[in-house]
Protein backbone atom coordinates (compact mmCIF):
# COMPACT_ATOMS: atom_id res chain seq x y z
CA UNK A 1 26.38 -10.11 6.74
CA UNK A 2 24.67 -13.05 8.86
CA UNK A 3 25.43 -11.22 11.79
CA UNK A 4 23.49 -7.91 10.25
CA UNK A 5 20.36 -9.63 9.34
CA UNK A 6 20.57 -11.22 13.19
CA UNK A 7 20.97 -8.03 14.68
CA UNK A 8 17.83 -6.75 12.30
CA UNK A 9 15.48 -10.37 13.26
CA UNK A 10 16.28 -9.98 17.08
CA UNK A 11 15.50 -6.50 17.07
CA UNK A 12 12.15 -6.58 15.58
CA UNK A 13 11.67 -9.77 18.00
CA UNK A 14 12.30 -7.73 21.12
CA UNK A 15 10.27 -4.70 19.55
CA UNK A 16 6.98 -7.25 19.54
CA UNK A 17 7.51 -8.56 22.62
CA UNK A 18 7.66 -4.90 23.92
CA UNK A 19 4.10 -4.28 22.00
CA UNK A 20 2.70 -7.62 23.71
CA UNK A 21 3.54 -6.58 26.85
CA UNK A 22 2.76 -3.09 27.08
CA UNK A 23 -1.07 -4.53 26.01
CA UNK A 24 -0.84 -7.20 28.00
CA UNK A 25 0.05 -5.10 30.92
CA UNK A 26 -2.62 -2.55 29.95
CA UNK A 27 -5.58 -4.73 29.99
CA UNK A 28 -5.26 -5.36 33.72
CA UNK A 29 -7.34 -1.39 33.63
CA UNK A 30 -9.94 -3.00 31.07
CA UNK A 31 -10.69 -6.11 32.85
CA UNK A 32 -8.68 -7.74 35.85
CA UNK A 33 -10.20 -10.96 35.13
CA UNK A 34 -8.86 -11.23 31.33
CA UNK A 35 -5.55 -10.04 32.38
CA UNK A 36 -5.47 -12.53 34.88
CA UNK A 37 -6.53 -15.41 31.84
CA UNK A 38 -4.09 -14.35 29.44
CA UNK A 39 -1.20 -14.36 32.27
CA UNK A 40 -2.16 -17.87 33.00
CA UNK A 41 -1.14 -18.31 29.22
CA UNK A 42 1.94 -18.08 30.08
CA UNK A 43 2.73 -20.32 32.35
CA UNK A 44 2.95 -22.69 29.99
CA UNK A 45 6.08 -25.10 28.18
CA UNK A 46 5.40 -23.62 25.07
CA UNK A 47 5.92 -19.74 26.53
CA UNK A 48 8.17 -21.05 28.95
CA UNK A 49 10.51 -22.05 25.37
CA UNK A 50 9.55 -18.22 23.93
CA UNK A 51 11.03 -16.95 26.85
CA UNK A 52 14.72 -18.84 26.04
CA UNK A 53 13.99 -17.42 22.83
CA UNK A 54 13.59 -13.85 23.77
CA UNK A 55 16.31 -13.92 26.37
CA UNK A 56 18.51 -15.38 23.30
CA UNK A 57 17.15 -12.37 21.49
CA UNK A 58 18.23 -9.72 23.47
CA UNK A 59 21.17 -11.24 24.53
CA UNK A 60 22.74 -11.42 21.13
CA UNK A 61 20.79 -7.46 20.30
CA UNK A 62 22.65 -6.24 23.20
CA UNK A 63 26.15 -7.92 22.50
CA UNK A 64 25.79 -6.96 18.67
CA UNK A 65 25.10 -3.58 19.28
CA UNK A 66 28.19 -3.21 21.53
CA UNK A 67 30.27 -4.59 18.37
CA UNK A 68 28.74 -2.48 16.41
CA UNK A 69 29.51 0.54 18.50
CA UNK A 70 32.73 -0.60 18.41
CA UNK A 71 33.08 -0.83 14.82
CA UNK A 72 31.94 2.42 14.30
CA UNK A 73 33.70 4.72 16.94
CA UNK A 74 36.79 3.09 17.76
CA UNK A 75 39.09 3.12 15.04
CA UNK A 76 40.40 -0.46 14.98
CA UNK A 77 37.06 -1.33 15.37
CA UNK A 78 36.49 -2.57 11.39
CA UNK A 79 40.07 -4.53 11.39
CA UNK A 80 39.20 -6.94 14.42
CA UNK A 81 35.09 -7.00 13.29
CA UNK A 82 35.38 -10.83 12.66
CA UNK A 83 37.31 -11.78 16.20
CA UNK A 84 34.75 -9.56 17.63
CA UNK A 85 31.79 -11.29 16.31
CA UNK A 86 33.46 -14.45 17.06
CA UNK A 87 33.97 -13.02 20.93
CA UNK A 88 30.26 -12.52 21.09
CA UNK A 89 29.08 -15.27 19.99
CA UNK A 90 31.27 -17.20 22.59
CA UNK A 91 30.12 -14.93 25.31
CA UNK A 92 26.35 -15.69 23.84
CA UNK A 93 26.63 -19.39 24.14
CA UNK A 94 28.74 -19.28 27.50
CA UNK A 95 25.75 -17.15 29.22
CA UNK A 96 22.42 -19.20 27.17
CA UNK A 97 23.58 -23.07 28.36
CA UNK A 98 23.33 -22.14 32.05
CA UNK A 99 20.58 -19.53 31.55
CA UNK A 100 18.69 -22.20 29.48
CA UNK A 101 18.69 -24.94 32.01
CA UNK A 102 17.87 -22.61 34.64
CA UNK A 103 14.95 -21.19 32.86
CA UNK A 104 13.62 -24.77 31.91
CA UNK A 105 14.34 -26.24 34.83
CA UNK A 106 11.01 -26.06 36.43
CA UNK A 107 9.19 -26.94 33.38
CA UNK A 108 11.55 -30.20 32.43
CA UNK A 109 10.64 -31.14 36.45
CA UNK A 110 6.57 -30.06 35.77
CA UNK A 111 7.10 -32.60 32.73
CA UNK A 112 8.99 -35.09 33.64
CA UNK A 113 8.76 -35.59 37.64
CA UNK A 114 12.00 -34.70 39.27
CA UNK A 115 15.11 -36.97 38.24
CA UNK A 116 15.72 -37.55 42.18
């Protein structure tokens, strides 16, 4: 059930960010100079950490989805659910630790000062 209401909360995550950027994208035709403000938003820590999120968002959408697909067309899909939900969530965390360190990287450096 958890992994249903994930699959629901990281799709309607993605679906926003979509929104954001299509009118964040747009307003470069409105004015050039707020488009150019609100991308200097984010280049920030704070967006830097939304982006882990959303990459963990669609990461775990697009893994779910495939189990779900599986579950519903291949007919031993519903007996190995649970060792399939189990194999995503493995895959999930396997590809997020390096992806997350990469992502923050430059802003733990910006922060910090490099560790050299």
């Amino acid at each position: 059930m958890w992994s249903w209401v994930a699959h629901r909360i990281t799709g309607v995550l993605v679906f926003f960010f979509l929104f954001v950027h299509v009118l964040d994208t747009a307003l470069v035709r409105v004015s050039p100079d707020a488009y150019d403000r609100v991308i200097d938003t984010y280049k920030t820590p704070i967006v830097n950490l939304l982006e882990v999120g959303l990459v963990g968002a669609v990461l775990f959408h697009a893994l779910n989805g495939i189990r779900i697909i599986l579950i519903d067309f291949w007919a031993q899909g519903p007996r190995h659910q649970k060792a399939m939900l189990w194999t995503i969530v493995v895959v999930w965390v396997v590809l997020m630790v390096p992806g997350t360190y990469f992502m923050l990287e430059h802003t733990v450096t910006d922060l910090f000062g490099s560790a050299s």
